[in-house]
PDB file of N, CA and C in Angstrom:
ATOM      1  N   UNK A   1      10.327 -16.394  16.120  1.00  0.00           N
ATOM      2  CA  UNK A   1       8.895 -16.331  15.878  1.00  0.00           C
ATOM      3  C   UNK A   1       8.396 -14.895  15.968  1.00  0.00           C
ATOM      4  N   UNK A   2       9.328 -13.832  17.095  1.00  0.00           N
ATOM      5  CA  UNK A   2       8.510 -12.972  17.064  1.00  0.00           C
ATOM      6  C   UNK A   2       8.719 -11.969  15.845  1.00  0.00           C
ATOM      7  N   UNK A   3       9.751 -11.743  15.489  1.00  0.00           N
ATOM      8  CA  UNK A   3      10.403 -12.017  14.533  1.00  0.00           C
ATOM      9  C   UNK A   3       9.594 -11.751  12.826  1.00  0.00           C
ATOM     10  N   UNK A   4       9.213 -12.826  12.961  1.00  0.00           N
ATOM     11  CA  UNK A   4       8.350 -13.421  11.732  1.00  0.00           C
ATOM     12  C   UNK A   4       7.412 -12.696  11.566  1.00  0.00           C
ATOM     13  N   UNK A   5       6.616 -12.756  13.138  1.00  0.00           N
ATOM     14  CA  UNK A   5       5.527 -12.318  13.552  1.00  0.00           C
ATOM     15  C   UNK A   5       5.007 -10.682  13.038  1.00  0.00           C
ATOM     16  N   UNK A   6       6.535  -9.831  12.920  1.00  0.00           N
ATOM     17  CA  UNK A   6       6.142  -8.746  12.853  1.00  0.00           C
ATOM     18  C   UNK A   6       6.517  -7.782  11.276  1.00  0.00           C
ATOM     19  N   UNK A   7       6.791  -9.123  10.676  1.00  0.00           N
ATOM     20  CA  UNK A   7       7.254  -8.807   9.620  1.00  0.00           C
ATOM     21  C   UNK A   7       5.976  -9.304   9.287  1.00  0.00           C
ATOM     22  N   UNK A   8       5.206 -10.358   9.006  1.00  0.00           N
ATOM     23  CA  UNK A   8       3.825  -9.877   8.779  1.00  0.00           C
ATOM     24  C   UNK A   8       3.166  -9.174   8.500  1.00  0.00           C
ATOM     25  N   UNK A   9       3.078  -8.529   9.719  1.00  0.00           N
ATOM     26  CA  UNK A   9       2.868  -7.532  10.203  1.00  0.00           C
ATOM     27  C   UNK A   9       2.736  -6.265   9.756  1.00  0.00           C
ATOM     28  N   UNK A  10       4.273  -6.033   9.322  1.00  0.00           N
ATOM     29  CA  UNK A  10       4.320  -5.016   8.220  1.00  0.00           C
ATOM     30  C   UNK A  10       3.777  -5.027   7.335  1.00  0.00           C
ATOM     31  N   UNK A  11       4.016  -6.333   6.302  1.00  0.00           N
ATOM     32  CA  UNK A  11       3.757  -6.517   5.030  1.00  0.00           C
ATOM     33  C   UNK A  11       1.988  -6.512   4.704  1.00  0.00           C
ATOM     34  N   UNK A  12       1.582  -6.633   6.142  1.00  0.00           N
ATOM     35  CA  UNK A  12      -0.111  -6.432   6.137  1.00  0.00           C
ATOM     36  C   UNK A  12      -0.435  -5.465   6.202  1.00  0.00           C
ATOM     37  N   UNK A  13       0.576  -4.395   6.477  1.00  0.00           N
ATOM     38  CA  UNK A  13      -0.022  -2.887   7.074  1.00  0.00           C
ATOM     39  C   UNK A  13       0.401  -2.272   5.406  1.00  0.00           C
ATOM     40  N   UNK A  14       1.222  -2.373   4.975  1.00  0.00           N
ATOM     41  CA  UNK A  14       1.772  -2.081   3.755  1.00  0.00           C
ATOM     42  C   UNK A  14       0.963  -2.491   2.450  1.00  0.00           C
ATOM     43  N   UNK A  15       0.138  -3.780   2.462  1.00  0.00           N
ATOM     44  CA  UNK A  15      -0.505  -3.968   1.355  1.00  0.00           C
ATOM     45  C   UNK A  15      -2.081  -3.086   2.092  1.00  0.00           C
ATOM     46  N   UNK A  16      -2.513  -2.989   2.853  1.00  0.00           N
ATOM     47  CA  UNK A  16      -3.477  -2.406   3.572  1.00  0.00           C
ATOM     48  C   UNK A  16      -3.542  -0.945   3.056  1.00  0.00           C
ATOM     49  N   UNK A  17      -2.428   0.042   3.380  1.00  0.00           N
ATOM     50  CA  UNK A  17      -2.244   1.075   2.679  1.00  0.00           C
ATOM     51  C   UNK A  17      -2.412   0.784   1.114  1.00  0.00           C
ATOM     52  N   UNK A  18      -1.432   0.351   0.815  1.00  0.00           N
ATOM     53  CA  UNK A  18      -1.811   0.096  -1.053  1.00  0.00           C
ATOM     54  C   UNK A  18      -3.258   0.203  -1.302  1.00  0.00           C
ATOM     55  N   UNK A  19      -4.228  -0.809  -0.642  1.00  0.00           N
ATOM     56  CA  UNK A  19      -5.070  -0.828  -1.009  1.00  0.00           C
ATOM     57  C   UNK A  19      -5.989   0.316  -0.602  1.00  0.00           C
ATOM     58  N   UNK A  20      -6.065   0.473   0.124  1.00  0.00           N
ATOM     59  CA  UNK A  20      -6.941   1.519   0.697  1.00  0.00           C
ATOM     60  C   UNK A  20      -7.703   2.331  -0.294  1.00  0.00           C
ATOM     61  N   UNK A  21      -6.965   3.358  -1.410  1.00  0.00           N
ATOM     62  CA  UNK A  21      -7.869   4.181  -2.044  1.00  0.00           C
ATOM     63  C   UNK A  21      -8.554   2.938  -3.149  1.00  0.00           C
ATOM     64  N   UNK A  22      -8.291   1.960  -3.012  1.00  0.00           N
ATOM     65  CA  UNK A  22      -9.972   1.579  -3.464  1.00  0.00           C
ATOM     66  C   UNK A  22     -11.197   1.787  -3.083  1.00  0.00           C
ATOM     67  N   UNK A  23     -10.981   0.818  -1.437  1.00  0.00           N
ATOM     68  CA  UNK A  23     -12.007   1.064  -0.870  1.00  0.00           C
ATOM     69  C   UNK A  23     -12.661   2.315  -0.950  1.00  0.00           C
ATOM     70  N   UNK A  24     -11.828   3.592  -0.455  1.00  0.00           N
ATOM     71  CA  UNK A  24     -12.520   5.059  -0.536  1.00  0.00           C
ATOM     72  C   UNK A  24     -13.037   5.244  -2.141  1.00  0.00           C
ATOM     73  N   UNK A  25     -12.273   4.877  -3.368  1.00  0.00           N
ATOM     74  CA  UNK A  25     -13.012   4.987  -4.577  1.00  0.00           C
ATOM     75  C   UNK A  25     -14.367   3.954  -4.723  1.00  0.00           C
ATOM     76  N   UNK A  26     -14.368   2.439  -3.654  1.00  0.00           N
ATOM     77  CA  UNK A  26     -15.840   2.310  -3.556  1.00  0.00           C
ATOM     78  C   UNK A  26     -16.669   2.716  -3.254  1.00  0.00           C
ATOM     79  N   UNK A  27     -16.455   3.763  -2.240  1.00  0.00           N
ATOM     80  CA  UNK A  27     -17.628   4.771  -1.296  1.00  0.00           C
ATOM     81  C   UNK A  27     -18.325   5.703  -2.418  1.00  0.00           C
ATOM     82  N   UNK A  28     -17.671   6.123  -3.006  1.00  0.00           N
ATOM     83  CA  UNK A  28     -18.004   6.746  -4.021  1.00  0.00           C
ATOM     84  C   UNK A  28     -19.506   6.449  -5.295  1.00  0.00           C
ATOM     85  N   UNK A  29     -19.378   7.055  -6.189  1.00  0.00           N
ATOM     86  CA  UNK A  29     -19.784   6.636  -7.197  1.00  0.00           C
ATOM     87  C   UNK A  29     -19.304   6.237  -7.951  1.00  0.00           C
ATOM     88  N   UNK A  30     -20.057   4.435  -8.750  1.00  0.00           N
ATOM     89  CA  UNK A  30     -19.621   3.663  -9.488  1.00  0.00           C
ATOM     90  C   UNK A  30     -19.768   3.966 -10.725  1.00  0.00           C
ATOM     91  N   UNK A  31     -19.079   4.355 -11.794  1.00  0.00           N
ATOM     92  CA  UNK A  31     -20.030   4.841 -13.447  1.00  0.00           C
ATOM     93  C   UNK A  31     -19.814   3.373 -13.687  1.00  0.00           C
ATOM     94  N   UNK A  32     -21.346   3.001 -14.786  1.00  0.00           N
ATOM     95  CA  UNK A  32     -21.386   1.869 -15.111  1.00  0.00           C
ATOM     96  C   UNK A  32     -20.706   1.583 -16.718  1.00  0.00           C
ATOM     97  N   UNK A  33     -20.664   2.475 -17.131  1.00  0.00           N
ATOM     98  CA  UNK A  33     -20.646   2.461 -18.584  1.00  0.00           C
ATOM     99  C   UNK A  33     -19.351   2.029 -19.293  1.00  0.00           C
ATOM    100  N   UNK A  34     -18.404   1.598 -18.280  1.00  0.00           N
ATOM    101  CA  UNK A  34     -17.022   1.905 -19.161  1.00  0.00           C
ATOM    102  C   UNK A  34     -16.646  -0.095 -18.676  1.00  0.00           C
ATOM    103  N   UNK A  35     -16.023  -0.085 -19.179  1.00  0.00           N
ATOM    104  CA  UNK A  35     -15.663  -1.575 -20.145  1.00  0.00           C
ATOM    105  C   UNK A  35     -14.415  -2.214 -18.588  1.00  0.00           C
ATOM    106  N   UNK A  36     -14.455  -3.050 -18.136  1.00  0.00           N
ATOM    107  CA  UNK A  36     -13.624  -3.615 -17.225  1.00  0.00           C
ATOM    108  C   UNK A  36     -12.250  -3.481 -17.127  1.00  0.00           C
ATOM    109  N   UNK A  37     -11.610  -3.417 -18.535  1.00  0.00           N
ATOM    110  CA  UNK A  37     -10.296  -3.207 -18.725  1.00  0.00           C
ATOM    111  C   UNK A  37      -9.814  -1.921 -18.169  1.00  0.00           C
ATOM    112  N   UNK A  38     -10.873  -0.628 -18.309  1.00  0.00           N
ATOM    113  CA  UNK A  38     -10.684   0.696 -17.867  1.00  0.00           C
ATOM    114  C   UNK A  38     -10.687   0.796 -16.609  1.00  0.00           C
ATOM    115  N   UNK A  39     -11.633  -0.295 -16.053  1.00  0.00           N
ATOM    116  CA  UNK A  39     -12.037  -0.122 -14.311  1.00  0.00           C
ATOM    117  C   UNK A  39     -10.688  -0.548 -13.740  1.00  0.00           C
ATOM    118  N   UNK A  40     -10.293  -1.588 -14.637  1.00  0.00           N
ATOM    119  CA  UNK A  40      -8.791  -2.318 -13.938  1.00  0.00           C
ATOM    120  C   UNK A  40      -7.798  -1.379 -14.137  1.00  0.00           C
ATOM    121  N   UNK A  41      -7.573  -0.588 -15.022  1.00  0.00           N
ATOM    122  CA  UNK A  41      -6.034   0.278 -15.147  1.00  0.00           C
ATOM    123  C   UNK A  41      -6.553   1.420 -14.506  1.00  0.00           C
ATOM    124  N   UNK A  42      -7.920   1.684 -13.688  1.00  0.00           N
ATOM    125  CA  UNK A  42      -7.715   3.081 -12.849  1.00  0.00           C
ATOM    126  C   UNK A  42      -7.074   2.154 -11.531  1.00  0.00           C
ATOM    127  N   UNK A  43      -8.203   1.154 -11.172  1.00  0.00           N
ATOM    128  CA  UNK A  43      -7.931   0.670  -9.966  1.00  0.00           C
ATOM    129  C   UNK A  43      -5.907   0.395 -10.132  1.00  0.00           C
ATOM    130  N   UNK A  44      -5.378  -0.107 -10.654  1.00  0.00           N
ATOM    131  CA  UNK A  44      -4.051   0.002 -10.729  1.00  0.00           C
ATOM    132  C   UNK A  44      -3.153   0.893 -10.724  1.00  0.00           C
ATOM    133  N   UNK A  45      -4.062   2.147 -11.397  1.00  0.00           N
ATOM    134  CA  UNK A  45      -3.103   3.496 -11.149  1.00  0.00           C
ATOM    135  C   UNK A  45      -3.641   3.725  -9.668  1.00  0.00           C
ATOM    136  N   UNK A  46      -4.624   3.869  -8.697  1.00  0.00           N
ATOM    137  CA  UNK A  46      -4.777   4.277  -7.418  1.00  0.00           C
ATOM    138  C   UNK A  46      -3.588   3.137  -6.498  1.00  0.00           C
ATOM    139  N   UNK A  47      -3.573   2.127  -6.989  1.00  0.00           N
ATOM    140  CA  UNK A  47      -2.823   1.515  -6.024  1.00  0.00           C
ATOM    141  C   UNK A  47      -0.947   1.482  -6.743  1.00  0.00           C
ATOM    142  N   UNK A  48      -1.171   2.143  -7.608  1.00  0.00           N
ATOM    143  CA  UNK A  48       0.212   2.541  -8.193  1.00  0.00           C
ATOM    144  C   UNK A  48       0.888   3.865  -7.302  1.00  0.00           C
ATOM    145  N   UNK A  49       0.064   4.876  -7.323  1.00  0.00           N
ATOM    146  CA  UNK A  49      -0.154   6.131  -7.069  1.00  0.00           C
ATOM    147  C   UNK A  49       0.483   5.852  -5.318  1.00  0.00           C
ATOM    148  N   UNK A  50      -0.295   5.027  -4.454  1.00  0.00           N
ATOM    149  CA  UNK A  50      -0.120   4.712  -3.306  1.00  0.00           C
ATOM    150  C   UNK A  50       1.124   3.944  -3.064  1.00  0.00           C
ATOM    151  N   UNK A  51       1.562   3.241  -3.565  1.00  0.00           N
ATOM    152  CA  UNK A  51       3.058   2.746  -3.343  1.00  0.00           C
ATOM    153  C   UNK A  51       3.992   4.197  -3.890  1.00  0.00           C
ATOM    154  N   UNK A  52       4.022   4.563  -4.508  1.00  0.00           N
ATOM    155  CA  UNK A  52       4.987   5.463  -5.188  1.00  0.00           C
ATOM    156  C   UNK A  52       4.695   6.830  -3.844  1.00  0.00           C
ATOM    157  N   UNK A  53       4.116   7.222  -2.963  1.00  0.00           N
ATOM    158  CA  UNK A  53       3.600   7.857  -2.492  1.00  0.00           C
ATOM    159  C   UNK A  53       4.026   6.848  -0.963  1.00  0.00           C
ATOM    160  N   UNK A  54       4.048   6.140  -0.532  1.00  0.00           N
ATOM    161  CA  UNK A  54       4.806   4.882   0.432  1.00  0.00           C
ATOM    162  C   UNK A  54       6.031   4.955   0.158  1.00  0.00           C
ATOM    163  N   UNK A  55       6.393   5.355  -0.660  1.00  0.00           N
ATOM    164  CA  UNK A  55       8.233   5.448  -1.349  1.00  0.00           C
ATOM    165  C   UNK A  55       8.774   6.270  -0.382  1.00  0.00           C
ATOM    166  N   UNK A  56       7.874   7.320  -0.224  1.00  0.00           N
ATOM    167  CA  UNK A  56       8.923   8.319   0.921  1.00  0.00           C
ATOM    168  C   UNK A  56       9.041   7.879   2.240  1.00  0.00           C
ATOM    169  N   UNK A  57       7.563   7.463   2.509  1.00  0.00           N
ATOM    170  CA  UNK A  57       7.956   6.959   4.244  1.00  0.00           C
ATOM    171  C   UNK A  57       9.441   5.350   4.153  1.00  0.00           C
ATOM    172  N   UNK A  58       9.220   4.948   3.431  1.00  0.00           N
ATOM    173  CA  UNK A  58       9.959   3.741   3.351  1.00  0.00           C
ATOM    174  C   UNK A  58      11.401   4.098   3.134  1.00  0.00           C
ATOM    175  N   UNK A  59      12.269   5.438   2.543  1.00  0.00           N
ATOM    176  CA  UNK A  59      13.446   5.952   2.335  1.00  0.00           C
ATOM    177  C   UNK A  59      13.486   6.971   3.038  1.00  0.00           C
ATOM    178  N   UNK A  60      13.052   7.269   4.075  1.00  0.00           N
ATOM    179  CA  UNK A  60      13.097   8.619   5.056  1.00  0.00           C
ATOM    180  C   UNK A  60      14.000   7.881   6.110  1.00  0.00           C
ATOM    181  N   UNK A  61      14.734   8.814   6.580  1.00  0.00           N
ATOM    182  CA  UNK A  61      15.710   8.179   7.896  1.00  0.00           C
ATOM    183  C   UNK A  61      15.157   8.354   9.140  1.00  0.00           C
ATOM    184  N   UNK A  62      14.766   7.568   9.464  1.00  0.00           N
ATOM    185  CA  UNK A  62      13.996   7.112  10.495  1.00  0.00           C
ATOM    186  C   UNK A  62      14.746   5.626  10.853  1.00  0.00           C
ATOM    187  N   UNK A  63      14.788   6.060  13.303  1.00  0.00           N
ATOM    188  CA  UNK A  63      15.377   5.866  13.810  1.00  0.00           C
ATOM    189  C   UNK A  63      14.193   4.313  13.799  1.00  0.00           C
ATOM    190  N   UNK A  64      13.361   4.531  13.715  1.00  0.00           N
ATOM    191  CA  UNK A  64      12.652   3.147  14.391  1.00  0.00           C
ATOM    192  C   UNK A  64      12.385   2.355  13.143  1.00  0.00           C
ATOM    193  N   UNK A  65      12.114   2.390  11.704  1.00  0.00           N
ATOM    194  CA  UNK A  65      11.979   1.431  11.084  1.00  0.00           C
ATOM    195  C   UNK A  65      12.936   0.094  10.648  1.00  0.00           C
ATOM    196  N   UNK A  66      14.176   1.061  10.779  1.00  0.00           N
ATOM    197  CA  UNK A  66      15.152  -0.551  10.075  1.00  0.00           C
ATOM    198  C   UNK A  66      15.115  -1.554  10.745  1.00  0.00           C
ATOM    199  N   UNK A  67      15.290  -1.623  12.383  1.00  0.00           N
ATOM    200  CA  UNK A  67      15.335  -2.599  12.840  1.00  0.00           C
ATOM    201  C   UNK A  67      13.854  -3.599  12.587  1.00  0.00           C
ATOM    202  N   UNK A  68      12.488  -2.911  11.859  1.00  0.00           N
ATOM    203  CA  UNK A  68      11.945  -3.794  11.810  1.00  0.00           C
ATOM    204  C   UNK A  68      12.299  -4.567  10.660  1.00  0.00           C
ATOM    205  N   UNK A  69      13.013  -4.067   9.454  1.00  0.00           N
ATOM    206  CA  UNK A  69      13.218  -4.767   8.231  1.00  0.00           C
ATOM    207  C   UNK A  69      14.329  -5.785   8.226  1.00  0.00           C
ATOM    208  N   UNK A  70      15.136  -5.700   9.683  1.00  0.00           N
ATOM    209  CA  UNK A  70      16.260  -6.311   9.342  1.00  0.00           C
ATOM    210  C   UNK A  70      17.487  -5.805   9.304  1.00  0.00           C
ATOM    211  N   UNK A  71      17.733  -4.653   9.245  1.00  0.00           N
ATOM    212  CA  UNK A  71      18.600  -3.435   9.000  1.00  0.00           C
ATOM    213  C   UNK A  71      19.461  -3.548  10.486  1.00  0.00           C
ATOM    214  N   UNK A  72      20.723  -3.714  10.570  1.00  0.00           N
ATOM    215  CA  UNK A  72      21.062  -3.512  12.172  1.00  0.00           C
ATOM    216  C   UNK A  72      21.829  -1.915  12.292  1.00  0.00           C
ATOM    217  N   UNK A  73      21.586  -1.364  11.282  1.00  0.00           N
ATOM    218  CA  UNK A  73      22.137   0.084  11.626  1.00  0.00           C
ATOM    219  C   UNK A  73      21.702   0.684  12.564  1.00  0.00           C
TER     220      UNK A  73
END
C-alpha cells in the first residue's frame, strides 16, 4: 500500500509540473481574438515544452529517485 501510495504520488507531482505553465500563462493576459484550435496547440506546446524539460531530471543519476520507480539499483 505504501508502495502504491507513493507512486501516486509521483505521478501527481509530475502531471502538476506538466501543468503548471498554464496556470502561470493564465495569470497573464488572455488575447481574445484567435480561434480555439490556436489556444489548444500553444497550451500543448507549454505542456510539451515542460515534459521535454522533466526529461533531464528524470535521466540524471540520482541516488534517491529509482527506488521510487521501482528500480532496485
Amino acid at each position: 500500500m505504501k508502495s502504491a501510495l507513493g507512486a501516486i504520488s509521483w505521478v501527481s507531482l509530475y502531471f502538476v509540473l506538466c501543468t503548471a505553465p498554464l496556470v502561470i500563462a493564465l495569470a497573464g493576459r488572455v488575447p481574445s481574438d484567435r480561434p480555439f484550435l490556436v489556444e489548444f496547440s500553444v497550451a500543448l506546446g507549454f505542456v510539451g515544452l515542460s515534459i521535454m524539460c522533466l526529461q533531464f531530471a528524470l535521466v540524471a543519476r540520482t541516488r534517491w529517485w529509482p527506488p521510487h520507480l521501482g528500480s532496485t539499483r
